[in-house]
PDB file of N, CA and C in Angstrom:
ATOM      1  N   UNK A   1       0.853  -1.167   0.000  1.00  0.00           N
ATOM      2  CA  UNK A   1       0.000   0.000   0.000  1.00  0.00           C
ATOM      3  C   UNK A   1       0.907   1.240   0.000  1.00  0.00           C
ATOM      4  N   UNK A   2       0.637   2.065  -0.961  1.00  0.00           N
ATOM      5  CA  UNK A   2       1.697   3.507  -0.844  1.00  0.00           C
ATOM      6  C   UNK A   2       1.611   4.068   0.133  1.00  0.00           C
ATOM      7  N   UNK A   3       2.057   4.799   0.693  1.00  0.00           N
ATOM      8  CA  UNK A   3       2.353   5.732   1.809  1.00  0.00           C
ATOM      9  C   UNK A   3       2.003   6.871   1.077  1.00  0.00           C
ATOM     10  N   UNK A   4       1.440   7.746   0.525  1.00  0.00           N
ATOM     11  CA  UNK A   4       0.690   9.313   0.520  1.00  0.00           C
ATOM     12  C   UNK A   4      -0.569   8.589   0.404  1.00  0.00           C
ATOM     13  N   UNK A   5      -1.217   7.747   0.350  1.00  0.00           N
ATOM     14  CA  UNK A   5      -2.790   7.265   0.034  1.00  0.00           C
ATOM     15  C   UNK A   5      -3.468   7.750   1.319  1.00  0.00           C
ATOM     16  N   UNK A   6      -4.620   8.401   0.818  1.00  0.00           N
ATOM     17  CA  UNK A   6      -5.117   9.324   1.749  1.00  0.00           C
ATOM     18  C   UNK A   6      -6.758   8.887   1.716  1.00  0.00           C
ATOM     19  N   UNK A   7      -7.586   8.573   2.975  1.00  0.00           N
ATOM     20  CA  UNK A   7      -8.578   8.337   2.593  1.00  0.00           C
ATOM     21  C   UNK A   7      -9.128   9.341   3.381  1.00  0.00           C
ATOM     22  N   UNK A   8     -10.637   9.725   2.601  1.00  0.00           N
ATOM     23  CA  UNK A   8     -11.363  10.800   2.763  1.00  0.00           C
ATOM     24  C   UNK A   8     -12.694  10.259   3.182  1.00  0.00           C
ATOM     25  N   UNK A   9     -12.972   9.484   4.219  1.00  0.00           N
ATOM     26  CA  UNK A   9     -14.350   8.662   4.506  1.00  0.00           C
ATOM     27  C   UNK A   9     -14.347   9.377   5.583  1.00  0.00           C
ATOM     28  N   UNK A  10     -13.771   9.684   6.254  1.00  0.00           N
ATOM     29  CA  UNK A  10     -14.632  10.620   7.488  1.00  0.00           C
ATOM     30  C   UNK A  10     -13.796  12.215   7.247  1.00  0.00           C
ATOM     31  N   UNK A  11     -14.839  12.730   8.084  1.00  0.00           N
ATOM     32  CA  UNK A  11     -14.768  14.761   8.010  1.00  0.00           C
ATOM     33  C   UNK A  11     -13.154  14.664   8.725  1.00  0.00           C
ATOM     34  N   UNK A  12     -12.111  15.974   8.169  1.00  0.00           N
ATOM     35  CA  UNK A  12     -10.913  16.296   8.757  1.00  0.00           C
ATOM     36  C   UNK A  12     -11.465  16.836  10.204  1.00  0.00           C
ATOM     37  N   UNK A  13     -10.410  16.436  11.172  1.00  0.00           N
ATOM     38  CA  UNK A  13     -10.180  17.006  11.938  1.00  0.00           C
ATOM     39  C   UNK A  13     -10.266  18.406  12.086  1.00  0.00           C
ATOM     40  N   UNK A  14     -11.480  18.681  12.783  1.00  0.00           N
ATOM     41  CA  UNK A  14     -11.575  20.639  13.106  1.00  0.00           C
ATOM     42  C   UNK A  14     -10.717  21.213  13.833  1.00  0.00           C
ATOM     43  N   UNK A  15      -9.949  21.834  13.363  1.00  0.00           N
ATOM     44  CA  UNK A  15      -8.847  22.488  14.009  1.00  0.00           C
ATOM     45  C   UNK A  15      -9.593  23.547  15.139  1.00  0.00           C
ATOM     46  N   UNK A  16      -9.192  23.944  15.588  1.00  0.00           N
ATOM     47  CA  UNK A  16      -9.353  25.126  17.364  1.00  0.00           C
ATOM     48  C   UNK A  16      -9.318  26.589  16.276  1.00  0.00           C
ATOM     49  N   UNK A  17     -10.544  27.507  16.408  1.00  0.00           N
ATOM     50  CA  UNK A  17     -10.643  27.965  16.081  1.00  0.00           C
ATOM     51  C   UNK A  17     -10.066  28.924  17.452  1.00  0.00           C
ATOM     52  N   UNK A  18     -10.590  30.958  16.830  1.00  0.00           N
ATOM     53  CA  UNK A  18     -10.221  31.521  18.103  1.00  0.00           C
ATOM     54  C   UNK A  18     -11.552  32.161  17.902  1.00  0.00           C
ATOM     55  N   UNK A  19     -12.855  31.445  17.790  1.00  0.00           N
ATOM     56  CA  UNK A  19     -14.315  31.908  18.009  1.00  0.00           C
ATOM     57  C   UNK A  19     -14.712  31.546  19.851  1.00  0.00           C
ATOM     58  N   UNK A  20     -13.997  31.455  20.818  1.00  0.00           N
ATOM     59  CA  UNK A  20     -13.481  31.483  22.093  1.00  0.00           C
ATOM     60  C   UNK A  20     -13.122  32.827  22.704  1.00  0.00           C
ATOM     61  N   UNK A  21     -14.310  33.480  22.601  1.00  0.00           N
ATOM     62  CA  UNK A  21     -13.849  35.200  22.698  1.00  0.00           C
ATOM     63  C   UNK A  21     -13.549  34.831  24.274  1.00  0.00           C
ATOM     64  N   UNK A  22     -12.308  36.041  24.573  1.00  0.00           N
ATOM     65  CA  UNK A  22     -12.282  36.148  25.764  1.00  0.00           C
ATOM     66  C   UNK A  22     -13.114  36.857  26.566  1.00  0.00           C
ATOM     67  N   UNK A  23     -13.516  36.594  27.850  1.00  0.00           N
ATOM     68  CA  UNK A  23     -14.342  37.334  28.982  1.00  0.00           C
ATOM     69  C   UNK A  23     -14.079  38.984  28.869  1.00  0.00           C
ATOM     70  N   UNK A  24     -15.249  39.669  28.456  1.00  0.00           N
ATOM     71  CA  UNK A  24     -15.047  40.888  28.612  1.00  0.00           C
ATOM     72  C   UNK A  24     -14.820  41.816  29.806  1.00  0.00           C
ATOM     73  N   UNK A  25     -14.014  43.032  29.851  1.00  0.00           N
ATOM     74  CA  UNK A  25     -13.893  42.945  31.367  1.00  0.00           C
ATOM     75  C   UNK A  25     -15.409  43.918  31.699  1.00  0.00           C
ATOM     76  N   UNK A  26     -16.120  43.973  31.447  1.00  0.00           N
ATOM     77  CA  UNK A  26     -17.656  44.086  32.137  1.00  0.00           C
ATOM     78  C   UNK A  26     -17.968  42.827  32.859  1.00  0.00           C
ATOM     79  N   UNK A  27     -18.032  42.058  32.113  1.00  0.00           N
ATOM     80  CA  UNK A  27     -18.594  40.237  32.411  1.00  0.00           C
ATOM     81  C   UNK A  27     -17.493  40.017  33.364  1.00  0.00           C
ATOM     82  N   UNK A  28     -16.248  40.449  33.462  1.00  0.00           N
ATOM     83  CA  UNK A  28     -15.584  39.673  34.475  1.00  0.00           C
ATOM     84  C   UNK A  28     -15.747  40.759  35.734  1.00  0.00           C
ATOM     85  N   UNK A  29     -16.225  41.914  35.840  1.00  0.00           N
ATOM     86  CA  UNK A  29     -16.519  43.086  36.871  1.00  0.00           C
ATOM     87  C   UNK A  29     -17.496  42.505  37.616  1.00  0.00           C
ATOM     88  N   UNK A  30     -19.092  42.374  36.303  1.00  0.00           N
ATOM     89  CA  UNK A  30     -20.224  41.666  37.360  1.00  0.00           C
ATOM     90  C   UNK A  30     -20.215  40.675  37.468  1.00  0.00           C
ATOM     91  N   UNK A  31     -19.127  39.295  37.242  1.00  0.00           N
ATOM     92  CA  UNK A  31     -19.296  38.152  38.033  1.00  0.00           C
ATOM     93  C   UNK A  31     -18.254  38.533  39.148  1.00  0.00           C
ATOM     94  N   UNK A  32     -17.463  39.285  39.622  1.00  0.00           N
ATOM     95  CA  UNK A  32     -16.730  39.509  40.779  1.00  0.00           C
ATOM     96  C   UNK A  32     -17.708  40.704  41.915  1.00  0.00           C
ATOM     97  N   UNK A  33     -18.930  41.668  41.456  1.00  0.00           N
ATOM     98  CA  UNK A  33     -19.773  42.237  41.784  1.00  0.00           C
ATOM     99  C   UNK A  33     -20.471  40.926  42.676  1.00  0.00           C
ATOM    100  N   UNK A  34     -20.946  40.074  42.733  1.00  0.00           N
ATOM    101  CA  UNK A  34     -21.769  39.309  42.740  1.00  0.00           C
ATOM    102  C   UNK A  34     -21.365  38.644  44.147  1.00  0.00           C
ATOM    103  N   UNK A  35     -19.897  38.715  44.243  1.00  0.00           N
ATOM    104  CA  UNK A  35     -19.237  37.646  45.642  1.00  0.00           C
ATOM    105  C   UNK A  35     -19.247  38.873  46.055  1.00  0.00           C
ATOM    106  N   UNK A  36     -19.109  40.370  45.803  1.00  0.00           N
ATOM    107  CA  UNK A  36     -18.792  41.506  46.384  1.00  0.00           C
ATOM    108  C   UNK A  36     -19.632  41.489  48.203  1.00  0.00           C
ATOM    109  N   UNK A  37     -19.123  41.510  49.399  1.00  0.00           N
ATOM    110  CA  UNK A  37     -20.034  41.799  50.429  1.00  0.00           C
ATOM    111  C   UNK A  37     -21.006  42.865  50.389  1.00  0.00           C
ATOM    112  N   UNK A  38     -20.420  43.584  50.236  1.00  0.00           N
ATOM    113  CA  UNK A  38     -20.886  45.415  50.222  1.00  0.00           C
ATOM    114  C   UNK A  38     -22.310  45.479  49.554  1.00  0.00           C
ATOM    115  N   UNK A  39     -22.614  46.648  50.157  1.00  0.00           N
ATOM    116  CA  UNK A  39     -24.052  46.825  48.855  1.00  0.00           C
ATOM    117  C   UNK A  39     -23.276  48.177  47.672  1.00  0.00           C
ATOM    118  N   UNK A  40     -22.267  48.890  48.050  1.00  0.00           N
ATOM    119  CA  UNK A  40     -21.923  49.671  47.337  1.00  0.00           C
ATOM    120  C   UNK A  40     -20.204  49.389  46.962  1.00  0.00           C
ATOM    121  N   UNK A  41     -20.027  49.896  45.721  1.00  0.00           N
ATOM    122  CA  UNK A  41     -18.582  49.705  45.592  1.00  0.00           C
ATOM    123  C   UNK A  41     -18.013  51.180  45.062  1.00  0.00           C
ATOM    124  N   UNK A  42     -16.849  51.335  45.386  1.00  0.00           N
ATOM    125  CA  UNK A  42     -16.073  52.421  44.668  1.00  0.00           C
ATOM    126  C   UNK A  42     -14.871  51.988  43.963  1.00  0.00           C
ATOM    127  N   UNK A  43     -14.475  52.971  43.037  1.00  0.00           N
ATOM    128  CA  UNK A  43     -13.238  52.748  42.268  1.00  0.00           C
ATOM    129  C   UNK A  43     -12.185  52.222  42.637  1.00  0.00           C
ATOM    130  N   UNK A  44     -12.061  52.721  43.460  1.00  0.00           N
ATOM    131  CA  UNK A  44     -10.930  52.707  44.836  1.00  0.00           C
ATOM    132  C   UNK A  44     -10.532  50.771  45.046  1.00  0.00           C
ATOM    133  N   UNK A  45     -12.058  50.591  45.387  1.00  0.00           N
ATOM    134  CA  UNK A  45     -11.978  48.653  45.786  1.00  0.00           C
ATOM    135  C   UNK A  45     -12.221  47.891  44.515  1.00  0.00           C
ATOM    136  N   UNK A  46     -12.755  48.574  43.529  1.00  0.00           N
ATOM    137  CA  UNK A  46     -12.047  47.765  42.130  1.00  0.00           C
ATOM    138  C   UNK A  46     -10.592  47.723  41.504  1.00  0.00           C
ATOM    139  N   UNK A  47      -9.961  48.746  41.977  1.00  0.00           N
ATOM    140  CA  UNK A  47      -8.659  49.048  41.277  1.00  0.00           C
ATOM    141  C   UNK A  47      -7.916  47.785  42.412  1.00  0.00           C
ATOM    142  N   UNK A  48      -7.946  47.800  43.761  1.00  0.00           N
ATOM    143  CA  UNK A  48      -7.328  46.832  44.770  1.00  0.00           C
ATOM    144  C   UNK A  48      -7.840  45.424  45.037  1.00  0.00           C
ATOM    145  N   UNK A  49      -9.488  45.367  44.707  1.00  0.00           N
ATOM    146  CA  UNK A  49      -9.762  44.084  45.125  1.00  0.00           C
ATOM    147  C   UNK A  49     -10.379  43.435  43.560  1.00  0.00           C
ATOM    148  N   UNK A  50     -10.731  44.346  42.901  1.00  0.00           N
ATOM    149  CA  UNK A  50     -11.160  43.813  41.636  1.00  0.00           C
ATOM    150  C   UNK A  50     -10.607  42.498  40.869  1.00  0.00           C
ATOM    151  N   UNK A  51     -11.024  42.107  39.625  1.00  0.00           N
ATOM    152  CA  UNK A  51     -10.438  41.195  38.446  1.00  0.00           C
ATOM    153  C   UNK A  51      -9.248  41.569  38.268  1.00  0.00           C
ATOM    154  N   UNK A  52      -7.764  41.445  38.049  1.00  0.00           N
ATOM    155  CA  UNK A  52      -6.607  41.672  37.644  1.00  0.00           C
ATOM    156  C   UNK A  52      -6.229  42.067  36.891  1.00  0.00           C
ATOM    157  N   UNK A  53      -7.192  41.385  35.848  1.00  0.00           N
ATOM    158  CA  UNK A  53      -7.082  42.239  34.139  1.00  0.00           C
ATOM    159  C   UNK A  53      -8.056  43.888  34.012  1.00  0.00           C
ATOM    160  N   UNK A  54      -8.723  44.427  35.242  1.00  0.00           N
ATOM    161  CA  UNK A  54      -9.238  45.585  34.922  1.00  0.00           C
ATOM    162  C   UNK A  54      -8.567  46.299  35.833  1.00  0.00           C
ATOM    163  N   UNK A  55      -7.322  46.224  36.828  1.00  0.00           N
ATOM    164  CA  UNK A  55      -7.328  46.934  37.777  1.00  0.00           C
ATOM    165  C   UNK A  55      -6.232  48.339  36.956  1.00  0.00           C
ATOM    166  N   UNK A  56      -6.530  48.911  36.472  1.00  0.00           N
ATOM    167  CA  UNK A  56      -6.607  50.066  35.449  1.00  0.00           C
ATOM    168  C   UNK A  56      -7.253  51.087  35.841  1.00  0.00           C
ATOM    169  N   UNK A  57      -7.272  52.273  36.016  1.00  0.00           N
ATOM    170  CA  UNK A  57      -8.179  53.167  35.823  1.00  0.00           C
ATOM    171  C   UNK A  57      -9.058  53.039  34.307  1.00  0.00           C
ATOM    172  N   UNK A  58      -8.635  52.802  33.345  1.00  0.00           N
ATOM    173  CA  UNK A  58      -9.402  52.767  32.315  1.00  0.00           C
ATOM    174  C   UNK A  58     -10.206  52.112  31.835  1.00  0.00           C
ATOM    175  N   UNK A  59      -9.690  50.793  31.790  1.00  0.00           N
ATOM    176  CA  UNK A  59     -10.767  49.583  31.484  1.00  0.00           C
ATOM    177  C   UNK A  59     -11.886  48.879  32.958  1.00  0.00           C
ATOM    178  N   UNK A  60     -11.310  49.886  33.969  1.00  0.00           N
ATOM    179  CA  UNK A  60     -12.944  50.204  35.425  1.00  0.00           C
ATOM    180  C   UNK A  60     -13.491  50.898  34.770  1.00  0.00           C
ATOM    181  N   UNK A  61     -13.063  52.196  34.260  1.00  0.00           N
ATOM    182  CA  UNK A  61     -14.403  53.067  33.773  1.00  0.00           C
ATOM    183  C   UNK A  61     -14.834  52.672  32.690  1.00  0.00           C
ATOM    184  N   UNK A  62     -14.328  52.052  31.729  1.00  0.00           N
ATOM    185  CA  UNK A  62     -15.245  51.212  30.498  1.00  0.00           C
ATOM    186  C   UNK A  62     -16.195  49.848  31.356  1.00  0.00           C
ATOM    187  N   UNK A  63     -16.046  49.662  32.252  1.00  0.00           N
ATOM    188  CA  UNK A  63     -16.034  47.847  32.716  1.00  0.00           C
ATOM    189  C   UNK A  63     -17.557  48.714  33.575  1.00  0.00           C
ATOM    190  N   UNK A  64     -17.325  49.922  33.577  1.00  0.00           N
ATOM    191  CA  UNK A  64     -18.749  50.488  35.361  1.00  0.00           C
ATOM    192  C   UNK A  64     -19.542  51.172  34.029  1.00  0.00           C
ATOM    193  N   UNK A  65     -18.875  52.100  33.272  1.00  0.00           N
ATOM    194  CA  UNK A  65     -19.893  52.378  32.204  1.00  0.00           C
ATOM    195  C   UNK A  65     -21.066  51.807  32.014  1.00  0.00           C
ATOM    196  N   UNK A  66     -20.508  50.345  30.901  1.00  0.00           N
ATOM    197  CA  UNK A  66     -21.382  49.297  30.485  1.00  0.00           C
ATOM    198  C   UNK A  66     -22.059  48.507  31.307  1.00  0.00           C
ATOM    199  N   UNK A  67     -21.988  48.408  32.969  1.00  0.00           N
ATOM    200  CA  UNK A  67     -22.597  48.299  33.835  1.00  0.00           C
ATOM    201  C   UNK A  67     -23.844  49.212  34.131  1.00  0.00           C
ATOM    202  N   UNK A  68     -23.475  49.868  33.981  1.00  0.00           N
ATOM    203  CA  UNK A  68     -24.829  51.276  34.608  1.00  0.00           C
ATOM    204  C   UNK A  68     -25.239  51.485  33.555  1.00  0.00           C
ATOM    205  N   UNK A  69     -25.003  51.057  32.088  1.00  0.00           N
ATOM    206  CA  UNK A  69     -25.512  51.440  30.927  1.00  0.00           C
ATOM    207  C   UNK A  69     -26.989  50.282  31.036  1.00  0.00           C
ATOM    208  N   UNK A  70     -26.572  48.792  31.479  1.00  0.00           N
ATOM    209  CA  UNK A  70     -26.957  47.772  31.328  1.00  0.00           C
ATOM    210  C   UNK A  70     -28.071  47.287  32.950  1.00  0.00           C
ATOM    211  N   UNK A  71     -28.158  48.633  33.340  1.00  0.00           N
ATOM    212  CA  UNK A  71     -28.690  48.145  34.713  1.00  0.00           C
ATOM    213  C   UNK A  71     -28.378  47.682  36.199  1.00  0.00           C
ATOM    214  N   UNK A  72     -26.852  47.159  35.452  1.00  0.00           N
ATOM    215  CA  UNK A  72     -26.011  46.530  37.152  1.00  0.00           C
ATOM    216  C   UNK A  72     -25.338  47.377  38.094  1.00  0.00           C
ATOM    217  N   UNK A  73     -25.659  48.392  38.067  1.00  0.00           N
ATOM    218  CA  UNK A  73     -24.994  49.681  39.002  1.00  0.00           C
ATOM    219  C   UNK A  73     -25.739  51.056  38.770  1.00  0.00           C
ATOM    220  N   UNK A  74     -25.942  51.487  39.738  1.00  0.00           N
ATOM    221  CA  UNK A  74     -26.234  52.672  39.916  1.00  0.00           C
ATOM    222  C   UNK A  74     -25.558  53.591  40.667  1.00  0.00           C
ATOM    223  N   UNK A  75     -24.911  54.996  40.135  1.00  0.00           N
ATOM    224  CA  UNK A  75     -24.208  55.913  40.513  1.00  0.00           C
ATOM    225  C   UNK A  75     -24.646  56.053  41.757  1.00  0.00           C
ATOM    226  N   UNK A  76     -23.678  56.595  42.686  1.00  0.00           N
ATOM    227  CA  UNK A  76     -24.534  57.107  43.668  1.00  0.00           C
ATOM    228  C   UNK A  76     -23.360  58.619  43.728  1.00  0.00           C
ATOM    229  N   UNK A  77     -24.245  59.851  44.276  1.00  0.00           N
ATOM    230  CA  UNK A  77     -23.615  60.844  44.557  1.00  0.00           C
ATOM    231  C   UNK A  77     -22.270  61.042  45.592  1.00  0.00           C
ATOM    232  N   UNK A  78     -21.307  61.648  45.325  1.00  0.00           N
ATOM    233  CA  UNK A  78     -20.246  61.721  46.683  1.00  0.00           C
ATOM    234  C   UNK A  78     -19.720  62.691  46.601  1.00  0.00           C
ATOM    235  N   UNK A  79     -19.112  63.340  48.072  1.00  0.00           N
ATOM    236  CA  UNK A  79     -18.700  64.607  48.213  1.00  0.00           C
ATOM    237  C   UNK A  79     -17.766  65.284  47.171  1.00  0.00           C
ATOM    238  N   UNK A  80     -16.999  64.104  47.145  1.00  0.00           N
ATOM    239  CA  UNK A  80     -15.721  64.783  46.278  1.00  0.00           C
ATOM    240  C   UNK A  80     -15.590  64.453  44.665  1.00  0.00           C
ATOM    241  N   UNK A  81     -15.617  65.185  43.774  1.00  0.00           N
ATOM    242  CA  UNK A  81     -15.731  65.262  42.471  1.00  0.00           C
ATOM    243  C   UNK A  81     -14.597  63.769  41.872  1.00  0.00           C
ATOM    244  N   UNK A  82     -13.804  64.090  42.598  1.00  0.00           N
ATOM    245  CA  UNK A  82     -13.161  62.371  42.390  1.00  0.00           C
ATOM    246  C   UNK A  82     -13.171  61.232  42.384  1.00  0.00           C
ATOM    247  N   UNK A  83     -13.897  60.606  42.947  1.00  0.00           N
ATOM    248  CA  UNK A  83     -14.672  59.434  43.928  1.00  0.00           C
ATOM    249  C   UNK A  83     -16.011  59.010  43.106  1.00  0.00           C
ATOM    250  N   UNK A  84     -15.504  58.140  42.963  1.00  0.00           N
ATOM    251  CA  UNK A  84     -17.214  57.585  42.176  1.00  0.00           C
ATOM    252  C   UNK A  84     -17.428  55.881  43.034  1.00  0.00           C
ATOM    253  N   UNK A  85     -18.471  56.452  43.429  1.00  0.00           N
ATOM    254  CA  UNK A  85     -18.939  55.555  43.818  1.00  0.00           C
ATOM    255  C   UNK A  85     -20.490  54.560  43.267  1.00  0.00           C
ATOM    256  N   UNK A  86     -21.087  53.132  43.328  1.00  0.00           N
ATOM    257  CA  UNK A  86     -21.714  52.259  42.943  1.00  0.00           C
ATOM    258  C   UNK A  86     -22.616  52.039  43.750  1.00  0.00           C
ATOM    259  N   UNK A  87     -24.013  51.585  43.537  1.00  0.00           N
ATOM    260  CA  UNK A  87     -24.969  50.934  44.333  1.00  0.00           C
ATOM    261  C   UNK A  87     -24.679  49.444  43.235  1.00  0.00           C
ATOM    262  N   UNK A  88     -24.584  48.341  44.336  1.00  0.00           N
ATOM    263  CA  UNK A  88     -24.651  47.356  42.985  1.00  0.00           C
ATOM    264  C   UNK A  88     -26.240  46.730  43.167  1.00  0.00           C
ATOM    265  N   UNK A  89     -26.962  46.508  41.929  1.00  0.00           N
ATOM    266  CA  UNK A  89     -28.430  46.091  41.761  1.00  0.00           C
ATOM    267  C   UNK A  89     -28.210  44.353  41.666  1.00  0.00           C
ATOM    268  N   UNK A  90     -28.472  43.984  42.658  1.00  0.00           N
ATOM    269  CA  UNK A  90     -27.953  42.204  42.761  1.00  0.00           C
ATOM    270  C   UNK A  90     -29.854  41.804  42.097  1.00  0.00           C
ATOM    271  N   UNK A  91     -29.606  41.304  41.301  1.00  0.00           N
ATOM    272  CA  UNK A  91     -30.889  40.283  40.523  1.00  0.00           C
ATOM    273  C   UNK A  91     -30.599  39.089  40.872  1.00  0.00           C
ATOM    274  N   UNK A  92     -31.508  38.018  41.119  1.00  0.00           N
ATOM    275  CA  UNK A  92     -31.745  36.522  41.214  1.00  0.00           C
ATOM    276  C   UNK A  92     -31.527  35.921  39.822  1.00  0.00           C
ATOM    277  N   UNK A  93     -30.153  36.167  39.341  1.00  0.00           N
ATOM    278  CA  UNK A  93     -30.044  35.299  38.494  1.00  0.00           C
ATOM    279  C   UNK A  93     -28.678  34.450  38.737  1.00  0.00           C
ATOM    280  N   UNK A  94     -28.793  33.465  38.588  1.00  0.00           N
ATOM    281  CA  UNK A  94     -27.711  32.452  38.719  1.00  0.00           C
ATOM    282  C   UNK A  94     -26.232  32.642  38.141  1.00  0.00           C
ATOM    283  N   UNK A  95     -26.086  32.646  36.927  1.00  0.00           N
ATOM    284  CA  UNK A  95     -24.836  32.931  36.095  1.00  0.00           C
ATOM    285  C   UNK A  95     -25.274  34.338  35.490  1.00  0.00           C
ATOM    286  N   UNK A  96     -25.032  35.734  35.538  1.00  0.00           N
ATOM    287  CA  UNK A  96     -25.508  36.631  35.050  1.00  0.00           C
ATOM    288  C   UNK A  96     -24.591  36.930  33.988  1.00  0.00           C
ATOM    289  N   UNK A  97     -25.148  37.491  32.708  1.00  0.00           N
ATOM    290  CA  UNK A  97     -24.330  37.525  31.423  1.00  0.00           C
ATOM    291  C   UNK A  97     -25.189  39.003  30.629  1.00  0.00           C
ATOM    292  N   UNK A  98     -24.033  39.626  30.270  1.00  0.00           N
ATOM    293  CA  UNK A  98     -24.508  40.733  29.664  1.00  0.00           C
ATOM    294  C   UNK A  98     -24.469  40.526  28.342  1.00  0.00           C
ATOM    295  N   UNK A  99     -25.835  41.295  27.725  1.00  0.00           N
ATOM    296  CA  UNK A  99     -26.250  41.051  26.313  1.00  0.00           C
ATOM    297  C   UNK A  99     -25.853  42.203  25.923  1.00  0.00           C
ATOM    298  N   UNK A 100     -25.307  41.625  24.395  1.00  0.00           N
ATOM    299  CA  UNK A 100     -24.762  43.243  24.019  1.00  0.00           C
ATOM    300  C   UNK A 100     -25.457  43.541  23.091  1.00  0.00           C
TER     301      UNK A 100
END
């Protein structure tokens, strides 16, 4: 039997695509929101206790944006123009996932 003879009776092997999007850091904010004790959070305890991959000033304020855009936080007022602080809105849902 030759050696290049190739048979084609079953489908090739599907290679690993990269349709495996990674966790957005919103989705990884409100599943760490969720173990959060607190009823409120500030910037401050996301930048120190947060996900690792958002502890940024930048990708918190994209990550709280799309939160409060989406319902899972609500601003709350504070003295100092610096300071932003969160009410987090905890829903009865099991695995919570934001629809985009």
């Amino acid at each position: 039997m030759p050696k290049s003879e190739t048979f084609l009776c079953a489908e090739p092997e599907a290679k690993p695509t990269k349709e495996t999007q990674e966790t957005s850091s919103a989705q990884k904010l409100l599943d760490w929101l969720q173990k959060w004790p607190k009823p409120t959070v500030y910037t401050r305890d996301i930048l120190i206790y947060g996900p690792y991959s958002i502890r940024n000033r930048k990708s918190t304020a994209d990550a709280t944006e799309t939160l409060v855009r989406h319902g899972w936080l609500v601003p709350n007022p504070t003295n100092q123009r610096n300071r932003r602080e969160w009410q987090i809105v905890r829903k009865p849902i099991i695995h919570p996932v934001l629809a985009d």
